[in-house]
C-alpha atoms as a PDB file:
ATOM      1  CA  UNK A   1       0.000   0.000   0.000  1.00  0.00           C
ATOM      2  CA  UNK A   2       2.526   2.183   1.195  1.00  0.00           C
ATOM      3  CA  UNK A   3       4.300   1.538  -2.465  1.00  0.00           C
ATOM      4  CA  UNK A   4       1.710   2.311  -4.354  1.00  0.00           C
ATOM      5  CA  UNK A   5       1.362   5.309  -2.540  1.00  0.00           C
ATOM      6  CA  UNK A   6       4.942   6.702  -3.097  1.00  0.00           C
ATOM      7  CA  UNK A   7       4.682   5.543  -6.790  1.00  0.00           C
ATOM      8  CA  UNK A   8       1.993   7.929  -7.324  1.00  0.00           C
ATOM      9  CA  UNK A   9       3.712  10.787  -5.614  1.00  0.00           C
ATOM     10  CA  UNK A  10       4.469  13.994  -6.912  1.00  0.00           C
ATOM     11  CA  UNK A  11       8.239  13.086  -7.738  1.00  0.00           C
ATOM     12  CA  UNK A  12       7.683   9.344  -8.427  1.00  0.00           C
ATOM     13  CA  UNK A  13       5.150  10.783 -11.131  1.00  0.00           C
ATOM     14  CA  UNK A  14       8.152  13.580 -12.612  1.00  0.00           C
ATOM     15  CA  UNK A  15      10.521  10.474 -12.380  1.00  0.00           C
ATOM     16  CA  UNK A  16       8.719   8.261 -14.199  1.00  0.00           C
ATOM     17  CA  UNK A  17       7.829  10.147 -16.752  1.00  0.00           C
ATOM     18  CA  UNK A  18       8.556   9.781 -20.623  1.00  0.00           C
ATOM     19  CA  UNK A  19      11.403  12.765 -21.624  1.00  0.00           C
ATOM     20  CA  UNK A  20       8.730  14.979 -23.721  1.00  0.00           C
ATOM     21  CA  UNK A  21       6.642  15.292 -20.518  1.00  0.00           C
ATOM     22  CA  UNK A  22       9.237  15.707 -17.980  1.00  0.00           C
ATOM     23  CA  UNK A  23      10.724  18.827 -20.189  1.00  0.00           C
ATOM     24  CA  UNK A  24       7.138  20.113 -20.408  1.00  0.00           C
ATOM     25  CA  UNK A  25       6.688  19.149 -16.496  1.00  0.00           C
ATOM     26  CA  UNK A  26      10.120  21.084 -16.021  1.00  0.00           C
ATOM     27  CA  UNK A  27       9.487  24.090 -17.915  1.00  0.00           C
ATOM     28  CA  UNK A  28       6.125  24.969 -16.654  1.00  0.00           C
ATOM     29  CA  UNK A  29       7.935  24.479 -13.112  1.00  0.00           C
ATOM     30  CA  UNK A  30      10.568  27.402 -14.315  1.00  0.00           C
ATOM     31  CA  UNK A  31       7.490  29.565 -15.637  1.00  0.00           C
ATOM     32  CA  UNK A  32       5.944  29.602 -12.342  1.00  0.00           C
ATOM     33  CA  UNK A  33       9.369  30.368 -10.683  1.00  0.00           C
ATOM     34  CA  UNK A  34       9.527  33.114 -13.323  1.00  0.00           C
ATOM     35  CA  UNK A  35       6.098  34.761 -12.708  1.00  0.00           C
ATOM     36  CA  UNK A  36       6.193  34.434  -8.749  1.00  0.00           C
ATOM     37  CA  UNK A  37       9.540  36.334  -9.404  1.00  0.00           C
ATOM     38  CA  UNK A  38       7.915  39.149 -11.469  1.00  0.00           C
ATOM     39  CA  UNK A  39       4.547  39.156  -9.180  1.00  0.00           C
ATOM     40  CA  UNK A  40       6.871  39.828  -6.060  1.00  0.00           C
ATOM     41  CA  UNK A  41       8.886  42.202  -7.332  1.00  0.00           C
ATOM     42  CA  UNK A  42       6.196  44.660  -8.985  1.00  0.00           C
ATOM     43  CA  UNK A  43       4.716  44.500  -5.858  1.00  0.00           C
ATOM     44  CA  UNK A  44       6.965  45.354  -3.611  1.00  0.00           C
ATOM     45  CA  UNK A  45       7.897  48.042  -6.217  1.00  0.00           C
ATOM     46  CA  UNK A  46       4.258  49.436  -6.442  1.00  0.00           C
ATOM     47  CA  UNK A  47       4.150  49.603  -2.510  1.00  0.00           C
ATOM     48  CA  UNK A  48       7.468  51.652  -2.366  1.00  0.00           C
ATOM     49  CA  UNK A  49       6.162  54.176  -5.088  1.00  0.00           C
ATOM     50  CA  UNK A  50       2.898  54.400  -3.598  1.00  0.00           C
ATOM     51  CA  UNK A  51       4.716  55.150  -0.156  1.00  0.00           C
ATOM     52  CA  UNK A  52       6.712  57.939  -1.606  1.00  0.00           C
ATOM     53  CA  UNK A  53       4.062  59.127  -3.927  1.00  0.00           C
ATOM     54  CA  UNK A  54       1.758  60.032  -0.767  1.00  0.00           C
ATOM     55  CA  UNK A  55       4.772  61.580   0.692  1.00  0.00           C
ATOM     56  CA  UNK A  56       5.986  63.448  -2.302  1.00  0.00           C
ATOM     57  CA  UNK A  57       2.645  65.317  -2.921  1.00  0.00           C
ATOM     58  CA  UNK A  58       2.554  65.698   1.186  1.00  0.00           C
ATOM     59  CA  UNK A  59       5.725  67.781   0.653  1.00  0.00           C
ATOM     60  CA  UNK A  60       4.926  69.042  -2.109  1.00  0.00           C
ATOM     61  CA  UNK A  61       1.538  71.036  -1.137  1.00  0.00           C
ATOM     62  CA  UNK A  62       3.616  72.482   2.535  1.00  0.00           C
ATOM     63  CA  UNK A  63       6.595  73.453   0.512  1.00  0.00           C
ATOM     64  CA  UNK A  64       7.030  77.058   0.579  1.00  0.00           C
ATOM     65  CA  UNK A  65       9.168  77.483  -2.620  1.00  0.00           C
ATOM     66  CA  UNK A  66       8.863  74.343  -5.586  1.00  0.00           C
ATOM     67  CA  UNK A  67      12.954  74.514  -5.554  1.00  0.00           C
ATOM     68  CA  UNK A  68      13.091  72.474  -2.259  1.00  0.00           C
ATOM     69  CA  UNK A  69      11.890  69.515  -4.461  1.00  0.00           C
ATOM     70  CA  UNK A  70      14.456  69.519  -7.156  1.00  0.00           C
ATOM     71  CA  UNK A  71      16.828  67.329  -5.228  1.00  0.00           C
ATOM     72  CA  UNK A  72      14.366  64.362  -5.639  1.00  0.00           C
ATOM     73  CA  UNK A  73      15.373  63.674  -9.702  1.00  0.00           C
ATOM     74  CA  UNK A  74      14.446  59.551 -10.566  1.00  0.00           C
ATOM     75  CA  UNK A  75      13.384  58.703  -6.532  1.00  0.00           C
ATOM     76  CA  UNK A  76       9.718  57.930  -8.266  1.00  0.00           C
ATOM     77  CA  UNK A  77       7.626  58.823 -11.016  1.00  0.00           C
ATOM     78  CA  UNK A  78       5.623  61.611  -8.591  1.00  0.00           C
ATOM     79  CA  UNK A  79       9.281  63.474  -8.678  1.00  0.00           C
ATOM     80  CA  UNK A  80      10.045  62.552 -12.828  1.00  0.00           C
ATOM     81  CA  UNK A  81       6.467  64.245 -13.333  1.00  0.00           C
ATOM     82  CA  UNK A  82       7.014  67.122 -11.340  1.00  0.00           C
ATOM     83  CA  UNK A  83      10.751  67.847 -12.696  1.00  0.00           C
ATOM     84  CA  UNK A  84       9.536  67.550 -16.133  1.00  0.00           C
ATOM     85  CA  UNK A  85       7.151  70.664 -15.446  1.00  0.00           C
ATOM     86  CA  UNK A  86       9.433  72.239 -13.775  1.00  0.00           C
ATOM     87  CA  UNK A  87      12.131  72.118 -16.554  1.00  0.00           C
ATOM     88  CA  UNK A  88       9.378  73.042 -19.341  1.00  0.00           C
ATOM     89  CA  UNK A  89       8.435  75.819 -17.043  1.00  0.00           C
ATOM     90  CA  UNK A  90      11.732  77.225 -17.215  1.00  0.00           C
ATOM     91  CA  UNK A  91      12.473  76.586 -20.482  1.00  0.00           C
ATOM     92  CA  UNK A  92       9.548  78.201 -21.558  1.00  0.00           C
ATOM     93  CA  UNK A  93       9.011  81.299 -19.386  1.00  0.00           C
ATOM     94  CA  UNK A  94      12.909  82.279 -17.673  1.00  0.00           C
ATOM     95  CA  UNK A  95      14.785  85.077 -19.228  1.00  0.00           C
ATOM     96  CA  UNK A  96      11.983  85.754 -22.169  1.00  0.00           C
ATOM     97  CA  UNK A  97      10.970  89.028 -22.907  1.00  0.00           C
ATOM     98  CA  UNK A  98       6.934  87.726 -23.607  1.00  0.00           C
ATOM     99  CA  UNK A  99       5.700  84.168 -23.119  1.00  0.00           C
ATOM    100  CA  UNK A 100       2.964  82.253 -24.875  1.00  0.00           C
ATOM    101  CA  UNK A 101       0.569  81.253 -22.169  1.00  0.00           C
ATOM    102  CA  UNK A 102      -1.491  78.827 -24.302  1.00  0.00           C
ATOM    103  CA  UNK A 103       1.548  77.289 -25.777  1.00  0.00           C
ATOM    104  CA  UNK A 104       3.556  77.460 -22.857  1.00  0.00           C
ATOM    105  CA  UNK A 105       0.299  75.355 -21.035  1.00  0.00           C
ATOM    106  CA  UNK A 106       0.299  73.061 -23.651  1.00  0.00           C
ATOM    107  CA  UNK A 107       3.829  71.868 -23.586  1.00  0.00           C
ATOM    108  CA  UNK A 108       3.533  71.418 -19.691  1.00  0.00           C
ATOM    109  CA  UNK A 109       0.348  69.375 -20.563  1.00  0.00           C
ATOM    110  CA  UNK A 110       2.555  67.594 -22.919  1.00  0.00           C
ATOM    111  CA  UNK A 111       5.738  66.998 -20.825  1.00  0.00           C
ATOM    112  CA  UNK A 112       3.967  65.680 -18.439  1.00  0.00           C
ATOM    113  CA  UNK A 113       1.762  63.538 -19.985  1.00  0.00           C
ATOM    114  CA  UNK A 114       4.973  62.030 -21.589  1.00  0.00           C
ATOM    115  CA  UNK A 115       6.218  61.486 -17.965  1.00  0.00           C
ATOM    116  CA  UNK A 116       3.381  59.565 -17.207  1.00  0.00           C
ATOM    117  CA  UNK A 117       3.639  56.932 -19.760  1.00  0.00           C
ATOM    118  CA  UNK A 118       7.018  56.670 -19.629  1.00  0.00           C
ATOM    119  CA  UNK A 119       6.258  55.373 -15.432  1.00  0.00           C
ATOM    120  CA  UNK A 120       3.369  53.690 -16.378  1.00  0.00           C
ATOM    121  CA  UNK A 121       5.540  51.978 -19.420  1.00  0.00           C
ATOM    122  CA  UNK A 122       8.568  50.825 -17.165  1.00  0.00           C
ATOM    123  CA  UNK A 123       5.998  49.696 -14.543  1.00  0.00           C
ATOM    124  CA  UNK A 124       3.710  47.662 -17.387  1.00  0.00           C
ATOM    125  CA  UNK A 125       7.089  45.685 -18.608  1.00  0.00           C
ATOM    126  CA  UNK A 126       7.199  42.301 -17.730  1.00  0.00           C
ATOM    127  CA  UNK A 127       3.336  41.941 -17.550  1.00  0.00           C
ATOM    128  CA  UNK A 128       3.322  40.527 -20.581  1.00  0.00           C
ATOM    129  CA  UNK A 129       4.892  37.651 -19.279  1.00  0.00           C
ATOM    130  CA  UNK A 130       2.516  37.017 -16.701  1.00  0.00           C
ATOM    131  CA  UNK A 131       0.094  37.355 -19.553  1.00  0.00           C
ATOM    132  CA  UNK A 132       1.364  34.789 -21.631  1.00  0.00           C
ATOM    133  CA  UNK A 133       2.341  31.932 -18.972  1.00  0.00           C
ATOM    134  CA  UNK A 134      -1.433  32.832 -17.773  1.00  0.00           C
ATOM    135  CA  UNK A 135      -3.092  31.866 -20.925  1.00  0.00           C
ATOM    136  CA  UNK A 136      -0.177  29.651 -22.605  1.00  0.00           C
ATOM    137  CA  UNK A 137       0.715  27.613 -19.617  1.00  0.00           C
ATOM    138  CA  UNK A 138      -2.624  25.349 -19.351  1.00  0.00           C
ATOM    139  CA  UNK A 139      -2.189  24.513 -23.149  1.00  0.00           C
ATOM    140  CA  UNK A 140       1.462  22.943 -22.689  1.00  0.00           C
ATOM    141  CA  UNK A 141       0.461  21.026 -19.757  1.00  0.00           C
ATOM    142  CA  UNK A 142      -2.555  19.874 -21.770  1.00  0.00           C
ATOM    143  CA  UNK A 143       0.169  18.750 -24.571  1.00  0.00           C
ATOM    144  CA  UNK A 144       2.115  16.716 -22.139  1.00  0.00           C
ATOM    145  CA  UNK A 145      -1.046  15.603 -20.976  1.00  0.00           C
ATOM    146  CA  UNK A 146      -2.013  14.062 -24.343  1.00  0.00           C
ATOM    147  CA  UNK A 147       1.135  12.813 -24.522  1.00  0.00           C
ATOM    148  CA  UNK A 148       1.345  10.821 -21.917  1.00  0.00           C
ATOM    149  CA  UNK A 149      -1.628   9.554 -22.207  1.00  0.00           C
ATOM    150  CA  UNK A 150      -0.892   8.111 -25.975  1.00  0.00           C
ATOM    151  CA  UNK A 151       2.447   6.842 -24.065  1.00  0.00           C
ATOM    152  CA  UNK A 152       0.279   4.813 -21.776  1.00  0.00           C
ATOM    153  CA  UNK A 153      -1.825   3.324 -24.721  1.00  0.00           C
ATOM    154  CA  UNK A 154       1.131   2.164 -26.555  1.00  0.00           C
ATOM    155  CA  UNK A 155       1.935   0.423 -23.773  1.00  0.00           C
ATOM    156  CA  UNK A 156      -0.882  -0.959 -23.249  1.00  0.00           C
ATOM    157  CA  UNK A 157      -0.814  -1.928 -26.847  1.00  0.00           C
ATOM    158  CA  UNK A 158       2.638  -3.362 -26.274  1.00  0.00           C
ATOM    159  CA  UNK A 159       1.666  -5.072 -23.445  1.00  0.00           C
ATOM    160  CA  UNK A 160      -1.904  -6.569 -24.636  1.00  0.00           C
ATOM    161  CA  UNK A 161      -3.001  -5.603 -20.967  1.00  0.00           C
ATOM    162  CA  UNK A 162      -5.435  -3.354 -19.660  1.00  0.00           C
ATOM    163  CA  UNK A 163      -5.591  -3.220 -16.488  1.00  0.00           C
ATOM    164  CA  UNK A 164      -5.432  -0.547 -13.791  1.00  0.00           C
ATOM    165  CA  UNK A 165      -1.769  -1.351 -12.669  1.00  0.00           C
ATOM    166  CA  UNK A 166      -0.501  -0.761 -16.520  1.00  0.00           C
ATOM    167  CA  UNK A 167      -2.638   2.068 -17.159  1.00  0.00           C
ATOM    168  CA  UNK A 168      -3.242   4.342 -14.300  1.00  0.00           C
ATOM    169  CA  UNK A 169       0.494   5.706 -13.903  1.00  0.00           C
ATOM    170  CA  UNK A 170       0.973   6.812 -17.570  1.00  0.00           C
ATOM    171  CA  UNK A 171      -2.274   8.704 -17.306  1.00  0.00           C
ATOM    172  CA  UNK A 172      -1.344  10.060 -13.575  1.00  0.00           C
ATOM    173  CA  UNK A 173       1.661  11.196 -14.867  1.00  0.00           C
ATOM    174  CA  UNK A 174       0.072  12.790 -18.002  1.00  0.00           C
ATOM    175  CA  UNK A 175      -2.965  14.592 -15.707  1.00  0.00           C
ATOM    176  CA  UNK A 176       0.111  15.590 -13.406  1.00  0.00           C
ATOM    177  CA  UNK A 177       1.537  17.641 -16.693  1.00  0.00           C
ATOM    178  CA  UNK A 178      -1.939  19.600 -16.404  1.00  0.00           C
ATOM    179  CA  UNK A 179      -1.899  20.411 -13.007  1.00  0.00           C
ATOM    180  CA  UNK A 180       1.613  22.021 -13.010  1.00  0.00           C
ATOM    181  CA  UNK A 181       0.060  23.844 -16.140  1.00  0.00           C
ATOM    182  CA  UNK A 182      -2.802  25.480 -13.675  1.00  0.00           C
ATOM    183  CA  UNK A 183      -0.389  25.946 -11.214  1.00  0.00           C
ATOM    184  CA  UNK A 184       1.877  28.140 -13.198  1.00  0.00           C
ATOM    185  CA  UNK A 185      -1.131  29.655 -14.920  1.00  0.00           C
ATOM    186  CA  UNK A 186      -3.355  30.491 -12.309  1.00  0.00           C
ATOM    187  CA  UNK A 187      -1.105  33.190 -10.753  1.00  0.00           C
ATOM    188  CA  UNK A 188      -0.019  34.417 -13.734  1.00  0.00           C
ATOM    189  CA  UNK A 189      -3.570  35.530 -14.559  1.00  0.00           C
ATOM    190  CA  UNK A 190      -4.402  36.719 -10.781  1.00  0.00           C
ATOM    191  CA  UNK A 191      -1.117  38.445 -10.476  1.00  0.00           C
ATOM    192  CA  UNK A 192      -1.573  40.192 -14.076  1.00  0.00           C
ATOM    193  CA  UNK A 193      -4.703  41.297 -13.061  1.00  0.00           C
ATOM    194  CA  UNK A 194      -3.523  42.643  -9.755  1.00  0.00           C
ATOM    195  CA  UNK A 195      -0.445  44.824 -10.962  1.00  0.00           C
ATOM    196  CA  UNK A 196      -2.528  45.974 -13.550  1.00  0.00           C
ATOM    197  CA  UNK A 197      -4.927  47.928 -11.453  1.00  0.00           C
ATOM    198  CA  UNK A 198      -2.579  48.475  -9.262  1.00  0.00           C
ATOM    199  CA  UNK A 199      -0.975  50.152 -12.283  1.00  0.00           C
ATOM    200  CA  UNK A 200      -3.913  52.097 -13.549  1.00  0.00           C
ATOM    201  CA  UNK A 201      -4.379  53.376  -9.649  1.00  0.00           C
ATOM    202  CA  UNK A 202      -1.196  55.083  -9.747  1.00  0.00           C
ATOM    203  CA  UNK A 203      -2.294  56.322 -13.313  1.00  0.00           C
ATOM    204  CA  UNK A 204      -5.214  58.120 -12.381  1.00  0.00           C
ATOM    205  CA  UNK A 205      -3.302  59.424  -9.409  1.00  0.00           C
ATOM    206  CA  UNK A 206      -0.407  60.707 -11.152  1.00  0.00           C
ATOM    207  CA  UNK A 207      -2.761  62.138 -13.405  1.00  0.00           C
ATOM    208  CA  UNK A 208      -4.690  64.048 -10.678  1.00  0.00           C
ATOM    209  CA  UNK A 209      -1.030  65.536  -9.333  1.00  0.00           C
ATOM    210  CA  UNK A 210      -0.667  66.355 -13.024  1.00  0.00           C
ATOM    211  CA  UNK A 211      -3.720  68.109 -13.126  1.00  0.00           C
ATOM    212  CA  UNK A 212      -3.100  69.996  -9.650  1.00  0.00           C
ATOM    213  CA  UNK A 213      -0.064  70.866 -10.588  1.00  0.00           C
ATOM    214  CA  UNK A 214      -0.943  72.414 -14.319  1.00  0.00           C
ATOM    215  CA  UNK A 215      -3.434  74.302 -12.539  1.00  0.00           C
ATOM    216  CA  UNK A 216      -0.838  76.204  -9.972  1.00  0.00           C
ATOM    217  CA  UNK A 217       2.048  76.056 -13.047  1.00  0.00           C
ATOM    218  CA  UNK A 218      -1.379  78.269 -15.414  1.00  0.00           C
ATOM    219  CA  UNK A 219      -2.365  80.296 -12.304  1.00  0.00           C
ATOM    220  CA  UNK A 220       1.020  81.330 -12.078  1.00  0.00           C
ATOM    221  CA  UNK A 221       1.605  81.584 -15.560  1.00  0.00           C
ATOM    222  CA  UNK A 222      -1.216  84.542 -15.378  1.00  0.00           C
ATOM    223  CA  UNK A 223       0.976  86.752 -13.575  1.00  0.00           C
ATOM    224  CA  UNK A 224       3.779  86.537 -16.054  1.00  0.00           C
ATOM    225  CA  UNK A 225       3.883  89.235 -18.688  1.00  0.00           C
END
């Protein structure tokens, strides 16, 4: 009993396995590796900016001049979005005998916007991997599924046999391909889902300090001649 038990284990299943299922057994195990790597790693990122974001725009609306914030170049995309504006704003309005107020609002619009999708972009790489291991995953199990089950009818071809002791570990092992396939796919797809609004959160909120910000940036843009 106790035999039969540790036949159908886990790694009795891997070990017994023909070489076509035991590489598709093996890479779905490195997939899930890979997307618990990514998962963990956004996250923790995302909690840090998030952190510092609150804390940025804290500082930001108490600080009594906007040069106090220059030091914080690259800490997080809150800072890379308020720099930007900052630089346009010079660019555009320092040391120039008349300004254009509706192009000089435009490019802050612009330059910011830019920053914005250039966070959201570095944030949003590697998601695509989580994508694909979520919704390719299940289908290579499934092939080393029907693999291994066509493996255990040639031998039961072979062996002109048919019963339970010849067939059921070929097919355990081949339904044991599967179920490594929904383990690496299943959070793939959750965590995908996750970062992603996690993502688009921080979107919409470094779109509202966008929009703050463009607002003070035009009001003072009114009292330049």
């Amino acid at each position: 009993m106790v035999k039969g038990a540790e036949a159908m284990s886990p790694w009795a299943l891997f070990l017994q396995a023909d070489i076509v299922v035991k590489a598709v057994m093996i890479g779905l195990m490195l997939a899930s590796v890979w997307s618990w790597a990514i998962i963990l790693e956004r996250s923790r990122r995302l909690s840090r900016i998030n952190r510092e974001t609150a804390a940025f725009e804290q500082r930001f609306w108490k600080a009594k001049t906007l040069d106090e914030l220059k030091a914080e170049k690259g800490a997080h995309p809150a800072a890379d979005l308020f720099l930007a504006g900052m630089d346009e704003w010079q660019a555009s309005v320092e040391g120039r005998p008349s300004v254009d107020r509706e192009g000089v609002r435009a490019r802050l619009s612009a330059v910011m916007a830019a920053s914005i999708e250039r966070s959201v972009s570095d944030l949003s790489d590697r998601l695509n991997i989580l994508a694909t291991i979520g919704s390719v995953a299940p289908f290579v199990g499934l092939f080393g599924t029907v693999w291994g089950i066509m493996r255990a009818f040639i031998a039961i071809g072979a062996t002109q046999n048919t019963s339970l002791a010849v067939v059921a570990p070929g097919i355990a092992e081949a339904l044991f391909a599967t179920a490594i396939g929904l383990f690496a796919a299943i959070p793939a797809v959750i965590g995908y889902n996750r970062l992603l609004h996690r993502i688009t959160r921080l979107e919409d909120r470094l779109a509202g300090f966008s929009s703050a910000f463009h607002a003070l940036m035009s009001r003072e843009l009114d009292g330049v001649r």
